[in-house]
Protein backbone atom coordinates (compact mmCIF):
# COMPACT_ATOMS: atom_id res chain seq x y z
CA UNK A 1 133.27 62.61 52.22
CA UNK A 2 129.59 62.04 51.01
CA UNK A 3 126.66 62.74 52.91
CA UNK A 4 126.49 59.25 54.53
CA UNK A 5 129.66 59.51 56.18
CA UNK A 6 128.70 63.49 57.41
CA UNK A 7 125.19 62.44 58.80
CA UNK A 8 127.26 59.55 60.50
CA UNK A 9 129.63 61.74 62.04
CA UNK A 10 127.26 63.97 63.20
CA UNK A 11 125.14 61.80 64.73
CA UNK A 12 128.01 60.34 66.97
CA UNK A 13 128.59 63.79 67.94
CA UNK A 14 125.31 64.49 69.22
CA UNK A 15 125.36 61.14 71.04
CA UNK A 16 127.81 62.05 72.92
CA UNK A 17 126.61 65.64 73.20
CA UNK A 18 123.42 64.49 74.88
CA UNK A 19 124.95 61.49 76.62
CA UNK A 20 127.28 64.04 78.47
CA UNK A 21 124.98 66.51 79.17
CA UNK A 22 122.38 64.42 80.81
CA UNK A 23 124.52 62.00 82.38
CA UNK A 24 122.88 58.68 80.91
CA UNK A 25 125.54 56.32 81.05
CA UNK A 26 127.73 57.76 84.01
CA UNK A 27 126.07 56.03 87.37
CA UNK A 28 126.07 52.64 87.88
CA UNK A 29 122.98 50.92 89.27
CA UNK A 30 124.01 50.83 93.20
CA UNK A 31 125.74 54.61 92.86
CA UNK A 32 125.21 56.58 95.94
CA UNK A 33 125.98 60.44 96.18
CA UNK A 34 126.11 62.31 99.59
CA UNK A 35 123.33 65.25 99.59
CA UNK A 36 125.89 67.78 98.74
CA UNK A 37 126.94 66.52 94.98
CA UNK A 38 123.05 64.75 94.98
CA UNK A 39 121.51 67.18 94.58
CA UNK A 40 123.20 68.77 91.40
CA UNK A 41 122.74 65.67 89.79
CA UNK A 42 119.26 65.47 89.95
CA UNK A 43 118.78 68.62 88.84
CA UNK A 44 117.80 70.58 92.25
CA UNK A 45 118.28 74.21 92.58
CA UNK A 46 119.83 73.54 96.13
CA UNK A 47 120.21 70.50 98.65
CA UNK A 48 117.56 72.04 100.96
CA UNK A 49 115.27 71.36 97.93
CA UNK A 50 115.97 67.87 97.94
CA UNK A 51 116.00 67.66 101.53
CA UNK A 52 112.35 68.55 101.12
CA UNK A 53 111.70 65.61 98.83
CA UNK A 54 112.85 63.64 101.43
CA UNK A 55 110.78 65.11 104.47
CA UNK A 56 107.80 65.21 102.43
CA UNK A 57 107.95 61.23 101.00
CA UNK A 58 108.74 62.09 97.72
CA UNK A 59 111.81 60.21 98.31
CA UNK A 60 111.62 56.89 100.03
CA UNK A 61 114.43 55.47 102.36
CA UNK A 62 115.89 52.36 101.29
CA UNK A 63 114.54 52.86 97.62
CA UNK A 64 115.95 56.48 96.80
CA UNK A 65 118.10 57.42 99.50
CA UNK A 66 119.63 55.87 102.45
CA UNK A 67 119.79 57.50 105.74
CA UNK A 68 123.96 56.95 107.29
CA UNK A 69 123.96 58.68 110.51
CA UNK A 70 125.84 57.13 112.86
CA UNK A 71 124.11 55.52 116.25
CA UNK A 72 122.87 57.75 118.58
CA UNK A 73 123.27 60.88 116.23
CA UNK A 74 120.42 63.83 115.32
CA UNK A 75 122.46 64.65 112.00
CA UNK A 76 121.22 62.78 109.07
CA UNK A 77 123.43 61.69 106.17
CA UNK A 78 121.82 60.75 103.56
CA UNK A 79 122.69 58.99 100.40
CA UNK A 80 120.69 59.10 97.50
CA UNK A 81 120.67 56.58 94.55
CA UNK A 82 120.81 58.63 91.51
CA UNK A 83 119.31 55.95 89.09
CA UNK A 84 116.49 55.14 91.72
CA UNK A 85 116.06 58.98 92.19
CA UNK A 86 115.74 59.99 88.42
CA UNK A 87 113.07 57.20 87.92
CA UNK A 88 111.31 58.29 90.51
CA UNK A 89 111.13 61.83 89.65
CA UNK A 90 110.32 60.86 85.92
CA UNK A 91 107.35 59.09 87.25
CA UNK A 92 104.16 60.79 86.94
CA UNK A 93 102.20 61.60 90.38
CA UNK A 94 99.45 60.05 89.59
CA UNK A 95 101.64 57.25 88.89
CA UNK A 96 103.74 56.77 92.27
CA UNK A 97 102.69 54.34 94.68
């Protein structure tokens, strides 16, 4: 093999290396995750963390998450949109309407 083919190979590898780590090409657009595998995914230390974005408007219902409780219930269940989530996150402060 020449050097060509190496650099190639390697630079699948880490394609798939980073694609797999950070989970780039794994949701679909409309992909909703209960709280409890949520927040993992977005990188929370633990779902009353994210539970927090949500109280505090970080997170906006019918954009990021939606709220599922059935009628007449105090339990939320909410379902967050990872794709909508990440974006948001990613966006700067200053930066979020």
């Amino acid at each position: 093999m020449n050097e060509q083919q190496i650099r190639a190979i390697v630079r699948d590898e880490v394609t798939k290396i980073i694609t797999k780590a950070f989970s780039f090409d794994t949701f679909t657009e409309e992909e909703y995750l209960p709280t409890s595998e949520a927040w993992k995914r977005l990188g929370f230390i633990s779902h009353k963390q994210l539970l927090r974005a949500v109280n505090d408007g970080l997170l906006r219902e019918g954009k990021e998450y939606q709220d599922r409780r059935l009628p007449d219930s105090q339990k939320a269940r909410y379902y967050f949109n990872i794709k909508a989530c990440l974006k948001r996150l990613n966006t700067p402060p200053e930066k979020r309407a």
